[in-house]
C-alpha atoms as a PDB file:
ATOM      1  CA  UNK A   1     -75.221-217.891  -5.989  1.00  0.00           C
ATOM      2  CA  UNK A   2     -79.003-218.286  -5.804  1.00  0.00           C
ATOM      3  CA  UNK A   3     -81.116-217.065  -8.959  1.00  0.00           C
ATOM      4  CA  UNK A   4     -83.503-214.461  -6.564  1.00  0.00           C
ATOM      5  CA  UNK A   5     -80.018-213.477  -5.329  1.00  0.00           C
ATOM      6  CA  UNK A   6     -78.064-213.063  -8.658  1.00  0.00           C
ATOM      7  CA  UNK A   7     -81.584-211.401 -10.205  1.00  0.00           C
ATOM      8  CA  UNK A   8     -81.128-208.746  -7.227  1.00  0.00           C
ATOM      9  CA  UNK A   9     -78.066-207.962  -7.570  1.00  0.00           C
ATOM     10  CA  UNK A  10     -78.126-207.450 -11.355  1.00  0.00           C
ATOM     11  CA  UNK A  11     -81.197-205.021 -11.018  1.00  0.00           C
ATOM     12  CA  UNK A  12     -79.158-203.258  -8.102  1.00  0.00           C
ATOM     13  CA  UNK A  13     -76.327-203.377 -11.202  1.00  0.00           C
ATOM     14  CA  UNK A  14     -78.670-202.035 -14.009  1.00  0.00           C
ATOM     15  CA  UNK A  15     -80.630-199.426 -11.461  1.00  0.00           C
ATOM     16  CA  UNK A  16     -76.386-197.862 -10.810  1.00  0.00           C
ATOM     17  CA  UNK A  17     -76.252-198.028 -14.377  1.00  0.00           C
ATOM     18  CA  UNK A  18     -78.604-196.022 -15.560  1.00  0.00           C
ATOM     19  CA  UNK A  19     -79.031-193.817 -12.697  1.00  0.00           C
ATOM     20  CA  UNK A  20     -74.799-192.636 -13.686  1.00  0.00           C
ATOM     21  CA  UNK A  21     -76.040-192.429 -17.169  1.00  0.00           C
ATOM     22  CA  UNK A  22     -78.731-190.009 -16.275  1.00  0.00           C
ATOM     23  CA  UNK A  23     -77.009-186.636 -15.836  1.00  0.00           C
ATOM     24  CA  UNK A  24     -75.667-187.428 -19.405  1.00  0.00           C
ATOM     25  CA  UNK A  25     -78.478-187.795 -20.552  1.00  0.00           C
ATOM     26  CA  UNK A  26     -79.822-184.987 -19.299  1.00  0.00           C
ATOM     27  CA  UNK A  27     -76.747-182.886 -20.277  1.00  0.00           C
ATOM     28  CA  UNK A  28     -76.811-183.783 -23.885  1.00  0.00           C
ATOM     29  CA  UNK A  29     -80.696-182.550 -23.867  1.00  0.00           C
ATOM     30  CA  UNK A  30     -79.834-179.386 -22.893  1.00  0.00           C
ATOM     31  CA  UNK A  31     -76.779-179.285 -24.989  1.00  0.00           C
ATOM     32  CA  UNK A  32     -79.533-179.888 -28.138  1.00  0.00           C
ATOM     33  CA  UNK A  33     -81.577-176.891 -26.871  1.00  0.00           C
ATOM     34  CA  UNK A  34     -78.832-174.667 -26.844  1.00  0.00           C
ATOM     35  CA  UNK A  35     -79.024-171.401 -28.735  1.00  0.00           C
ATOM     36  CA  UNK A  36     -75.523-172.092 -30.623  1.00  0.00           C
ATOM     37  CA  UNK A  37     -77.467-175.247 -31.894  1.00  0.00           C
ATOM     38  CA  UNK A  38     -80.392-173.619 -32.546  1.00  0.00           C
ATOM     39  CA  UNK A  39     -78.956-171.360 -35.238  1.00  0.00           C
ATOM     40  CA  UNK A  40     -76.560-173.764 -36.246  1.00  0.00           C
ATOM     41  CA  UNK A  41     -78.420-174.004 -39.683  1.00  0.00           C
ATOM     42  CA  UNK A  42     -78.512-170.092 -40.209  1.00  0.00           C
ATOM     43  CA  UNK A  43     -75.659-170.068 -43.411  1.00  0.00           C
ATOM     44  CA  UNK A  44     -77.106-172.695 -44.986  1.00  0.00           C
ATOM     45  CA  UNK A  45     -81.051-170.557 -44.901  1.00  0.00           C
ATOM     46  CA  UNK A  46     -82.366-167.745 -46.753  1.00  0.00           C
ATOM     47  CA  UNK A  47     -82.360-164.540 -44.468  1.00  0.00           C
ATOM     48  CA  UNK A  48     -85.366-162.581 -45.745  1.00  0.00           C
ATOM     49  CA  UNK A  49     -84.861-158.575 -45.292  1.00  0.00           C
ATOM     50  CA  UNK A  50     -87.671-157.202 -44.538  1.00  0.00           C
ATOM     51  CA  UNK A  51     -88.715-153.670 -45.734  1.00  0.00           C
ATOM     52  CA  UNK A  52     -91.273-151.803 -43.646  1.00  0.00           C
ATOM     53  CA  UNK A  53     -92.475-149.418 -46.535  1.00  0.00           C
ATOM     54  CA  UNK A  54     -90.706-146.300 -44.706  1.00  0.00           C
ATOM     55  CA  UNK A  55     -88.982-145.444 -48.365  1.00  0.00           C
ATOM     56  CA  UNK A  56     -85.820-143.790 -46.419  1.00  0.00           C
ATOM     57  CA  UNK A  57     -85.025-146.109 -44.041  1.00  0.00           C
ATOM     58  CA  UNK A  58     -85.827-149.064 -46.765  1.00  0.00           C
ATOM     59  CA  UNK A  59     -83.557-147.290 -48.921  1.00  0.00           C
ATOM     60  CA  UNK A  60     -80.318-147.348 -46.713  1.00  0.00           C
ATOM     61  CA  UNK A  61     -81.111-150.801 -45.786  1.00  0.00           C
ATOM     62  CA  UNK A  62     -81.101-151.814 -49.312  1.00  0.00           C
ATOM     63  CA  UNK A  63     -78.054-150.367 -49.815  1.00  0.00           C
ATOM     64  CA  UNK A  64     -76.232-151.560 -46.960  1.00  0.00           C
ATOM     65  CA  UNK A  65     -77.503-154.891 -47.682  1.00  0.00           C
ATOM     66  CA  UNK A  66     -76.643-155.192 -50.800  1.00  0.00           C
ATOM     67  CA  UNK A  67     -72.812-153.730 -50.469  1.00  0.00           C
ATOM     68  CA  UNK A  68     -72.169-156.452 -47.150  1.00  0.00           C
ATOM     69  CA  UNK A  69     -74.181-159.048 -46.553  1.00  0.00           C
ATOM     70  CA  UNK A  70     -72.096-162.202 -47.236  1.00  0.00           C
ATOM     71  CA  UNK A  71     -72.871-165.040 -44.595  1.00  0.00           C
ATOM     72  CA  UNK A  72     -76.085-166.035 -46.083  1.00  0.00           C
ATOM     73  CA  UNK A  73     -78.265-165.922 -49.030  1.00  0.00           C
ATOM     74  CA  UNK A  74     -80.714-163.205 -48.920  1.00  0.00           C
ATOM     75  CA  UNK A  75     -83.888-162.125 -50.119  1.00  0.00           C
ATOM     76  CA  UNK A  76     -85.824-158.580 -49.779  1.00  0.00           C
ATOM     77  CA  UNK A  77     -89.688-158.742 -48.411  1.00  0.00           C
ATOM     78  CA  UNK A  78     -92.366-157.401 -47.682  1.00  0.00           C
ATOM     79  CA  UNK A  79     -93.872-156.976 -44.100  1.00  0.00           C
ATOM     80  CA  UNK A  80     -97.227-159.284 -45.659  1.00  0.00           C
ATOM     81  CA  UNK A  81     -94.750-161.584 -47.007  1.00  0.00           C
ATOM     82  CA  UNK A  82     -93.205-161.704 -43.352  1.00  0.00           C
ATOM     83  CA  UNK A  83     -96.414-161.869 -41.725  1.00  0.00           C
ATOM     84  CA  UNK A  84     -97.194-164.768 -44.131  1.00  0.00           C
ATOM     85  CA  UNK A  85     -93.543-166.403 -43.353  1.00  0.00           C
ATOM     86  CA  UNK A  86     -92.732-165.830 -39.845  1.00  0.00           C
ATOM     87  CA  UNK A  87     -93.879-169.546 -38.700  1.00  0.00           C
ATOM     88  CA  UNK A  88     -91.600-170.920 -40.692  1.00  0.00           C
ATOM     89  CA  UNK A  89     -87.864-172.211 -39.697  1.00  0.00           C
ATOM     90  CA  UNK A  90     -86.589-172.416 -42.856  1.00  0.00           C
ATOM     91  CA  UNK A  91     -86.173-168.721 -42.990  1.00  0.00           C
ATOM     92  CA  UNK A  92     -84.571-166.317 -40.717  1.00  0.00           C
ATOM     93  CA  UNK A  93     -85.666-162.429 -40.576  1.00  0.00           C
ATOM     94  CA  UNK A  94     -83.406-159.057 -40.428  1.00  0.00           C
ATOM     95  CA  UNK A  95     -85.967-156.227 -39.929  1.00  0.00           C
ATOM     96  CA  UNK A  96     -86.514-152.892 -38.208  1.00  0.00           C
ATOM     97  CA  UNK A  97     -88.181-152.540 -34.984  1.00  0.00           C
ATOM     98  CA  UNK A  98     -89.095-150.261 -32.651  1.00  0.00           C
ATOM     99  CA  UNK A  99     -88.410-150.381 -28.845  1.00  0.00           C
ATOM    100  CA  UNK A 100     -89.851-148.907 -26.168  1.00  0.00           C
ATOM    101  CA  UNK A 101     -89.123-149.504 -22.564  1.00  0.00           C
ATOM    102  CA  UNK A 102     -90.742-149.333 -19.214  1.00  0.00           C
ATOM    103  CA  UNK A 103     -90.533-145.716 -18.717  1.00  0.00           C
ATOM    104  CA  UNK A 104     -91.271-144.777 -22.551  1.00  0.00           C
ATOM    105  CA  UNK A 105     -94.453-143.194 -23.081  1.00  0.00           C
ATOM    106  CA  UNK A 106     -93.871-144.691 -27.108  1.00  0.00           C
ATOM    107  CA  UNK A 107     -90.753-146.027 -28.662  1.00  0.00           C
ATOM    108  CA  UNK A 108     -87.681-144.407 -28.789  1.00  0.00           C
ATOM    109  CA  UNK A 109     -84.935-146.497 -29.861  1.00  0.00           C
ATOM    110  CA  UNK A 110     -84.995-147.974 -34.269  1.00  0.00           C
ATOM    111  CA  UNK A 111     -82.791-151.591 -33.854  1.00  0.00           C
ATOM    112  CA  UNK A 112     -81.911-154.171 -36.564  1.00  0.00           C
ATOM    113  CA  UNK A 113     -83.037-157.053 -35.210  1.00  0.00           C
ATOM    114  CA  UNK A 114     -82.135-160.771 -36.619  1.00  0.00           C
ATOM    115  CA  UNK A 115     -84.812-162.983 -35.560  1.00  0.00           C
ATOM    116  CA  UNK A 116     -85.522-166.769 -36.684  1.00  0.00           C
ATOM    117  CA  UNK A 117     -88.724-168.306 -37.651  1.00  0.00           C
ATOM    118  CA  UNK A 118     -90.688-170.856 -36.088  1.00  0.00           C
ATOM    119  CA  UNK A 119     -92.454-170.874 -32.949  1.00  0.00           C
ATOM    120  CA  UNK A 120     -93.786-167.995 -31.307  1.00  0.00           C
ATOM    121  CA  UNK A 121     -94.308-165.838 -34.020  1.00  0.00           C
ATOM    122  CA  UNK A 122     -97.765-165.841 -34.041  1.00  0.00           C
ATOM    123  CA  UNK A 123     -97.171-163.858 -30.520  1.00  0.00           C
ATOM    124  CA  UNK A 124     -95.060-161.055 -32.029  1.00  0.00           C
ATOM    125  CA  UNK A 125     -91.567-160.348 -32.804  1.00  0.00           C
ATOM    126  CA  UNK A 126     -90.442-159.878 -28.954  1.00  0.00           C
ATOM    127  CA  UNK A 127     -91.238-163.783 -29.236  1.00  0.00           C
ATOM    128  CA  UNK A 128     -89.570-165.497 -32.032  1.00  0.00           C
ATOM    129  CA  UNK A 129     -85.885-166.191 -31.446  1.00  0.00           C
ATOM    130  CA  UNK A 130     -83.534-163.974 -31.458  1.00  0.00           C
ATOM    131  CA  UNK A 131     -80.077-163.873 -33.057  1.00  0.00           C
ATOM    132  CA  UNK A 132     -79.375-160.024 -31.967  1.00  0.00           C
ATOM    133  CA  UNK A 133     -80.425-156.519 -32.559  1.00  0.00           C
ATOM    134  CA  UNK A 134     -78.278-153.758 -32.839  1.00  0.00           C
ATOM    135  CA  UNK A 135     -79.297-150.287 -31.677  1.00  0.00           C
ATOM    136  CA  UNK A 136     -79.544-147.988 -34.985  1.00  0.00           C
ATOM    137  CA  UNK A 137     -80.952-144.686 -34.363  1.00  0.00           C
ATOM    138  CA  UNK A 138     -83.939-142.629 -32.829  1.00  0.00           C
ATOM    139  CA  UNK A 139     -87.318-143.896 -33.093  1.00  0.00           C
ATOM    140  CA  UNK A 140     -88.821-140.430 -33.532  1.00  0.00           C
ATOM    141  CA  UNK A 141     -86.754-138.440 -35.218  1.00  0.00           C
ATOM    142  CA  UNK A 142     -83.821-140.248 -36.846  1.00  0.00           C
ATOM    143  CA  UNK A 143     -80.533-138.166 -36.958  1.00  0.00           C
ATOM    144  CA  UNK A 144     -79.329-139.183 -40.649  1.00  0.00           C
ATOM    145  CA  UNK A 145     -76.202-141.149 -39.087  1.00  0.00           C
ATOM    146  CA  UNK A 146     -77.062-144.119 -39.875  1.00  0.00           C
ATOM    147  CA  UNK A 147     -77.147-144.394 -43.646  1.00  0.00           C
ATOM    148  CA  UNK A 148     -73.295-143.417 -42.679  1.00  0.00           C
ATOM    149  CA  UNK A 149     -72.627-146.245 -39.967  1.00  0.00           C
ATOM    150  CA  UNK A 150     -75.596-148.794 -41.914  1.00  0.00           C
ATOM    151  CA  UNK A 151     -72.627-151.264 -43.529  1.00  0.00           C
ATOM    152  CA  UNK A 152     -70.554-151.277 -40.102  1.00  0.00           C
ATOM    153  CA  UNK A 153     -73.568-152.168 -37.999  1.00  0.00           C
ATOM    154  CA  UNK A 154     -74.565-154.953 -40.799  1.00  0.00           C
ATOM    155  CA  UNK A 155     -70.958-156.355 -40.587  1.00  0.00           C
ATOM    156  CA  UNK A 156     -71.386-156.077 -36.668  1.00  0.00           C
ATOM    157  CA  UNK A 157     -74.484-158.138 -36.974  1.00  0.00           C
ATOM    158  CA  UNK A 158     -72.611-160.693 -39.099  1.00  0.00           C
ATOM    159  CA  UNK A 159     -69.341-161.111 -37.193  1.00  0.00           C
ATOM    160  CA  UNK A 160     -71.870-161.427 -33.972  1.00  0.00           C
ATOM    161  CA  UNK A 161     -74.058-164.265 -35.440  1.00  0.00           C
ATOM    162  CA  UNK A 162     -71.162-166.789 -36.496  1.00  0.00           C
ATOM    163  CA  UNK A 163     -69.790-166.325 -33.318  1.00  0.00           C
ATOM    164  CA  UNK A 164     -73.273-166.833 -31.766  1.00  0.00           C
ATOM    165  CA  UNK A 165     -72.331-170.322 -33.822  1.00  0.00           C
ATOM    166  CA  UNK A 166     -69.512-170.818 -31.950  1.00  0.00           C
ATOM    167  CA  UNK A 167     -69.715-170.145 -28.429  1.00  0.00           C
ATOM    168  CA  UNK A 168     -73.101-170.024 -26.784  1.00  0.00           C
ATOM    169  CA  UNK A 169     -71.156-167.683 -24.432  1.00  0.00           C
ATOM    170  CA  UNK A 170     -71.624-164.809 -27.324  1.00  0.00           C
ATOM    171  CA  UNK A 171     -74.972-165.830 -28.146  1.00  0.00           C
ATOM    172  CA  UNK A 172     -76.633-165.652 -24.660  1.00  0.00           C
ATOM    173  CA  UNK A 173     -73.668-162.506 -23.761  1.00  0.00           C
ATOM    174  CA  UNK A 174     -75.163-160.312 -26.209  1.00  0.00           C
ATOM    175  CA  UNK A 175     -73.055-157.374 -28.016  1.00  0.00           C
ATOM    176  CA  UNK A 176     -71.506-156.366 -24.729  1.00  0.00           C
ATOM    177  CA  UNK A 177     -69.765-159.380 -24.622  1.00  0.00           C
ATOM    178  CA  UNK A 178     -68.664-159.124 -27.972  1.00  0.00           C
ATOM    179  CA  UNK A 179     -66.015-156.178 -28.390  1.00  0.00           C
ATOM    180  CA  UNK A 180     -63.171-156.979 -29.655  1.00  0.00           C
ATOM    181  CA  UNK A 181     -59.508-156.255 -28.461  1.00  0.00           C
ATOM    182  CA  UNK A 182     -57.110-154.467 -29.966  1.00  0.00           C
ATOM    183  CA  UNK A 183     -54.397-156.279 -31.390  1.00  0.00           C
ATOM    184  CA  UNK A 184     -50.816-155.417 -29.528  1.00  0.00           C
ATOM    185  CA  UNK A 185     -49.372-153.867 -32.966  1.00  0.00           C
ATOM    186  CA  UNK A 186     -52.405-152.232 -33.825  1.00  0.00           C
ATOM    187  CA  UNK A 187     -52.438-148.449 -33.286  1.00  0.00           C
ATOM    188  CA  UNK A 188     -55.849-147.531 -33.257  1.00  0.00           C
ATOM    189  CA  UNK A 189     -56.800-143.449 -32.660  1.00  0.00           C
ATOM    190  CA  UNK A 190     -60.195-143.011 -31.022  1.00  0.00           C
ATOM    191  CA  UNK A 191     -62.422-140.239 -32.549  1.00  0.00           C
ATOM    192  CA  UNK A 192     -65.304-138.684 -30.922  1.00  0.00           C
ATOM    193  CA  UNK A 193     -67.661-136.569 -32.440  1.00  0.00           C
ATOM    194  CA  UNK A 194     -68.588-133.684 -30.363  1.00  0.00           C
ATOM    195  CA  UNK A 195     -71.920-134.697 -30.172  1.00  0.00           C
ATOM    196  CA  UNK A 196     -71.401-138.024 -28.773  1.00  0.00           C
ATOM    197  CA  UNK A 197     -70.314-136.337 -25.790  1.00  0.00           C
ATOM    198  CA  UNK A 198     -73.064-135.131 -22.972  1.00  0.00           C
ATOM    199  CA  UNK A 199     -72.820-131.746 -21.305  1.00  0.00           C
ATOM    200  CA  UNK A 200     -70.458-131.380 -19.145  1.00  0.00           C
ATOM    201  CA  UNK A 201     -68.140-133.382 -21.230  1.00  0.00           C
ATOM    202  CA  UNK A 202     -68.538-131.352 -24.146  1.00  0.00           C
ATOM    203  CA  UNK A 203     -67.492-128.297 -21.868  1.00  0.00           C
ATOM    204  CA  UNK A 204     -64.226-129.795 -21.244  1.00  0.00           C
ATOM    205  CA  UNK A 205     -63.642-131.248 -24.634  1.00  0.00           C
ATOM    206  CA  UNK A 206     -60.182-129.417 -25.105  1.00  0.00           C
ATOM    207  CA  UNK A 207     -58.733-130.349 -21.988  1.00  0.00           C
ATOM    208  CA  UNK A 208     -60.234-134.144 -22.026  1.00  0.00           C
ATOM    209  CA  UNK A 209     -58.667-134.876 -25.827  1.00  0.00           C
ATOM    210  CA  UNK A 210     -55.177-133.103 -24.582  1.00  0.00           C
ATOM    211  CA  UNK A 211     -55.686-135.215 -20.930  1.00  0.00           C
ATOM    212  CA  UNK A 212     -56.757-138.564 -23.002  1.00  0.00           C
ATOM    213  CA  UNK A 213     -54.762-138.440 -26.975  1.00  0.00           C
ATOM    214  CA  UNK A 214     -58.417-138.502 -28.284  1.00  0.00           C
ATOM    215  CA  UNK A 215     -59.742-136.607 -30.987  1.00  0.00           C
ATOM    216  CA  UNK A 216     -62.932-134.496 -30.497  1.00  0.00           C
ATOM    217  CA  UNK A 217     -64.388-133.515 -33.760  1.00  0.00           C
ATOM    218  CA  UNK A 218     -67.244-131.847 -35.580  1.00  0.00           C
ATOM    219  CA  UNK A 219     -70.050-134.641 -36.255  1.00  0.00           C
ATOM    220  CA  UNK A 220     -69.190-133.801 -40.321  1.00  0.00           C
ATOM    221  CA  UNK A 221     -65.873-134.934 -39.730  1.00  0.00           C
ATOM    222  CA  UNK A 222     -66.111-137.854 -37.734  1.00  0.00           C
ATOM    223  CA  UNK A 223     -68.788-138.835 -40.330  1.00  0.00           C
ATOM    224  CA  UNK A 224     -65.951-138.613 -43.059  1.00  0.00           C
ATOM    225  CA  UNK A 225     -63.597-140.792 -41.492  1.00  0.00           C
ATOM    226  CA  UNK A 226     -66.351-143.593 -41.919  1.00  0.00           C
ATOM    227  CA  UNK A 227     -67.793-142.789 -45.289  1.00  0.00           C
ATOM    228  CA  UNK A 228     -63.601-143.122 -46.035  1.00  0.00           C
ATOM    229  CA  UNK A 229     -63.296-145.873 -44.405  1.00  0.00           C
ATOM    230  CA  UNK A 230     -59.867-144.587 -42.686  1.00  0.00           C
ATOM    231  CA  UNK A 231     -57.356-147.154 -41.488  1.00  0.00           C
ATOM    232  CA  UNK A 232     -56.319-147.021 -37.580  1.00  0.00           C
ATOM    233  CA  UNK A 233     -59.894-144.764 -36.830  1.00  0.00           C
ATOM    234  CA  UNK A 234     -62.165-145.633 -34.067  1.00  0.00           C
ATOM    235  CA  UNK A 235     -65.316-144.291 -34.438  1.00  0.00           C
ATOM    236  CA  UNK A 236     -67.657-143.170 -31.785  1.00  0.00           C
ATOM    237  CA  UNK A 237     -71.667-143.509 -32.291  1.00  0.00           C
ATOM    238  CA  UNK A 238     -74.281-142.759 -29.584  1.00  0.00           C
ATOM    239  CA  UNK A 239     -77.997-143.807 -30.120  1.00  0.00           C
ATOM    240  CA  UNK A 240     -80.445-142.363 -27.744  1.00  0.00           C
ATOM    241  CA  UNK A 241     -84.194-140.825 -27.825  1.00  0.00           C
ATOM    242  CA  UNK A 242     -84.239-137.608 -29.798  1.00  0.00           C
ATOM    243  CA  UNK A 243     -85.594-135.686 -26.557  1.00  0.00           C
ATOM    244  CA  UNK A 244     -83.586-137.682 -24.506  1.00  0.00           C
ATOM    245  CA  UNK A 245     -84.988-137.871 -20.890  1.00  0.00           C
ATOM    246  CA  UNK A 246     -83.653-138.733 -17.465  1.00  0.00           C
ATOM    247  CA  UNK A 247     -83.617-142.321 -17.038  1.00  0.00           C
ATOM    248  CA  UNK A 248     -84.356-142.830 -20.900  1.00  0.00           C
ATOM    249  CA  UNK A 249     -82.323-145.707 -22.636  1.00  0.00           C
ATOM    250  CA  UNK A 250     -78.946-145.113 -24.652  1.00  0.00           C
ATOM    251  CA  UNK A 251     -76.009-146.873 -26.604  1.00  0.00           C
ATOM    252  CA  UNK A 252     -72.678-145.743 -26.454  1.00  0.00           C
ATOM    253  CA  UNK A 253     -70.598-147.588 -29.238  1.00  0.00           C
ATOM    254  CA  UNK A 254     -66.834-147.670 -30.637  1.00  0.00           C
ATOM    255  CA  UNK A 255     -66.284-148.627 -34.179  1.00  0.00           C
ATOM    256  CA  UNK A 256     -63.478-148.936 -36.657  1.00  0.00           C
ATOM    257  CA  UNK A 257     -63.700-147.024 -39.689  1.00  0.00           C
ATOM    258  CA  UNK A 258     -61.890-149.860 -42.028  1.00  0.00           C
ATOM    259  CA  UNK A 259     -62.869-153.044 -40.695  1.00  0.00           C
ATOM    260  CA  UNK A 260     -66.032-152.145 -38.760  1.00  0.00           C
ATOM    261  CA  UNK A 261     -64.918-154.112 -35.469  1.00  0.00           C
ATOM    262  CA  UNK A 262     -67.094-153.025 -32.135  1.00  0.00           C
ATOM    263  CA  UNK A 263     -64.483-152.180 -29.629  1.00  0.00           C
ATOM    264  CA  UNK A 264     -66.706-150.958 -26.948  1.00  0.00           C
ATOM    265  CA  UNK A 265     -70.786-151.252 -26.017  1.00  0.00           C
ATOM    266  CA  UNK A 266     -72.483-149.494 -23.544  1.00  0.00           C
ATOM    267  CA  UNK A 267     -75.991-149.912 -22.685  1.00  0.00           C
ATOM    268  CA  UNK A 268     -76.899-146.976 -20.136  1.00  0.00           C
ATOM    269  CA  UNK A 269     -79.737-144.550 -18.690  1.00  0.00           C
ATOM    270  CA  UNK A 270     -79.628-140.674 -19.632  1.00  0.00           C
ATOM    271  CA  UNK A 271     -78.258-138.940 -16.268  1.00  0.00           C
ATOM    272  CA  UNK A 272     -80.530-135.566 -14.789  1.00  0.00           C
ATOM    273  CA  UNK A 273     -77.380-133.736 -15.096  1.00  0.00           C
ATOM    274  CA  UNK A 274     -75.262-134.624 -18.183  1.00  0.00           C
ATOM    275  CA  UNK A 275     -78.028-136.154 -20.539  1.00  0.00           C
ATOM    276  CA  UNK A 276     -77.177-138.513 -23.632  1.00  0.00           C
ATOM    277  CA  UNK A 277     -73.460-139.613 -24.851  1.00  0.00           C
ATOM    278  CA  UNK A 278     -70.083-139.912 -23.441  1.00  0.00           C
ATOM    279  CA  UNK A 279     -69.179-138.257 -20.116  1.00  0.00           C
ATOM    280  CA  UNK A 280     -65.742-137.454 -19.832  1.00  0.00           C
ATOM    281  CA  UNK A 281     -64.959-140.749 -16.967  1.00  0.00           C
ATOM    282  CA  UNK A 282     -66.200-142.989 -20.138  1.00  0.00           C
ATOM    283  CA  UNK A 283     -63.875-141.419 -22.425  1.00  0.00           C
ATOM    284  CA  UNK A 284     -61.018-141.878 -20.472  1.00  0.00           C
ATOM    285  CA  UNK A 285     -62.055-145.374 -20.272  1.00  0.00           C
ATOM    286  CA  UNK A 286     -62.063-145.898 -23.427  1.00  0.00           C
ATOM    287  CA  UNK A 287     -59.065-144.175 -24.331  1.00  0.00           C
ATOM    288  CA  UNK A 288     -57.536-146.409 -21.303  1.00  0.00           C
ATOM    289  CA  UNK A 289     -58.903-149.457 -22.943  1.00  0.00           C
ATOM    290  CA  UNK A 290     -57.265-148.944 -26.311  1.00  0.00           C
ATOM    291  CA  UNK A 291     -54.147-147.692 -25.544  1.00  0.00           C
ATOM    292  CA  UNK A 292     -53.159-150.371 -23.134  1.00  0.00           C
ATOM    293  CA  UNK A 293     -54.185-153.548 -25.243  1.00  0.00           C
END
């Protein structure tokens, strides 16, 4: 074989070559960029909490804190110490924020939000990156449920993030992707309280619980079976706008009482007719949905 011939073909050879190795190239890129790499470190950082200076809600964040948090070490801040922080990626951020959506005329939802430092920061909060946020309570006028439900929703945020670590199919599904089943010899009651129900359903609450097996309770007793941690409870817990309108924003959760698990997440809109909370379809759904795993 001639040398300008051999010297062709090997270039032909070595132009193959790399253009195969390409996509893998390009794969493993994007597999570095991922969000399950990106908090890969989280464990192993300091997870400030901040405190916004509202003495209540700081309180039952302190508390909740304190009595769960176990996946990383943690430290309690101030918003300047955030402010002053923020750009950093050695730290990553659980604080309270306020959200208000298209239709909002101010905000009307309070979430947890886990955030990590670094880039973006600078820009605001909406910008950093973000592990989750959990819906907590009203913006406006908080209903006093959530020093009750504060150590499930931490654990929720917990169990969420190391599977965020896991699979970037729970990081980039958010919480609706994240209920959990019910285990096949698990016999888990559902519990509403009667204000987690809208209108109509609240109406037919005595024939929907005999129709269903739930339980519709007073919000005192629902309340009880979390602050007692009960065994084989589901919980439910509705977060909307204290003057809920139509086409407002709301969360419609399921929790267990003992081992804080989310079984179900609902993000929805406020209806003209029935308003905030469960209508009676979505608690047969849920009933459905427990009693059949």
């Amino acid at each position: 074989m001639q040398e300008s011939t051999y010297l062709t073909y090997m270039k032909k050879i070595i132009t193959l070559v790399i253009s195969s190795l390409l996509p893998i190239f390009a794969w493993s890129q994007a597999q570095i960029n991922t969000k399950k790499v990106k908090i890969s470190d989280f464990t192993q950082k300091i997870t400030k909490v901040v405190l916004s200076g509202n003495a209540f809600q700081d309180s039952v964040l302190q508390n909740g804190v304190a009595m769960c948090w176990r996946i990383s070490p943690y430290e309690f801040c101030s918003m300047e110490d955030f402010n002053d922080l923020k750009g950093s990626e050695e730290y990553y951020f659980l604080l309270s924020v306020n959200g208000q959506f298209k239709n909002d005329s101010k905000p009307t939802i309070h979430y947890l939000t886990l955030v990590k430092g670094g880039k973006g920061a600078d820009e605001g909060v909406g910008e950093m990156l973000e592990v989750v946020s959990i819906p907590v309570t009203s913006a406006e006028s908080p209903s006093g449920r959530e020093t009750v439900f504060m150590q499930a929703l931490l654990e929720i945020i917990q169990n969420y993030t190391l599977a965020s670590m896991e699979k970037d199919a729970v990081g980039y599904g958010g919480l609706e992707s994240f209920v959990e089943k019910v285990g096949k010899n698990d016999e888990i009651s559902v519990v509403f309280s009667e204000n987690d129900l809208d209108s109509s359903a609240r109406k037919a609450a005595s024939a929907l619980a005999l129709e269903t097996g739930v339980s519709i309770v007073s919000e005192e007793e629902a309340d009880k079976y979390m602050n007692d941690g009960k065994e084989g409870f589901a919980l439910s817990y509705v977060v909307a706008p204290s003057e809920p309108m139509p086409g407002a924003v709301c969360y419609r959760m399921l929790i267990d009482a003992y081992t804080h698990q989310l079984y179900y997440y609902s993000k929805g809109k406020v209806s003209k007719k029935e308003g905030a909370g469960f209508s009676a379809g979505e608690v047969r759904k849920v009933s459905s949905i427990i009693s059949k795993q």
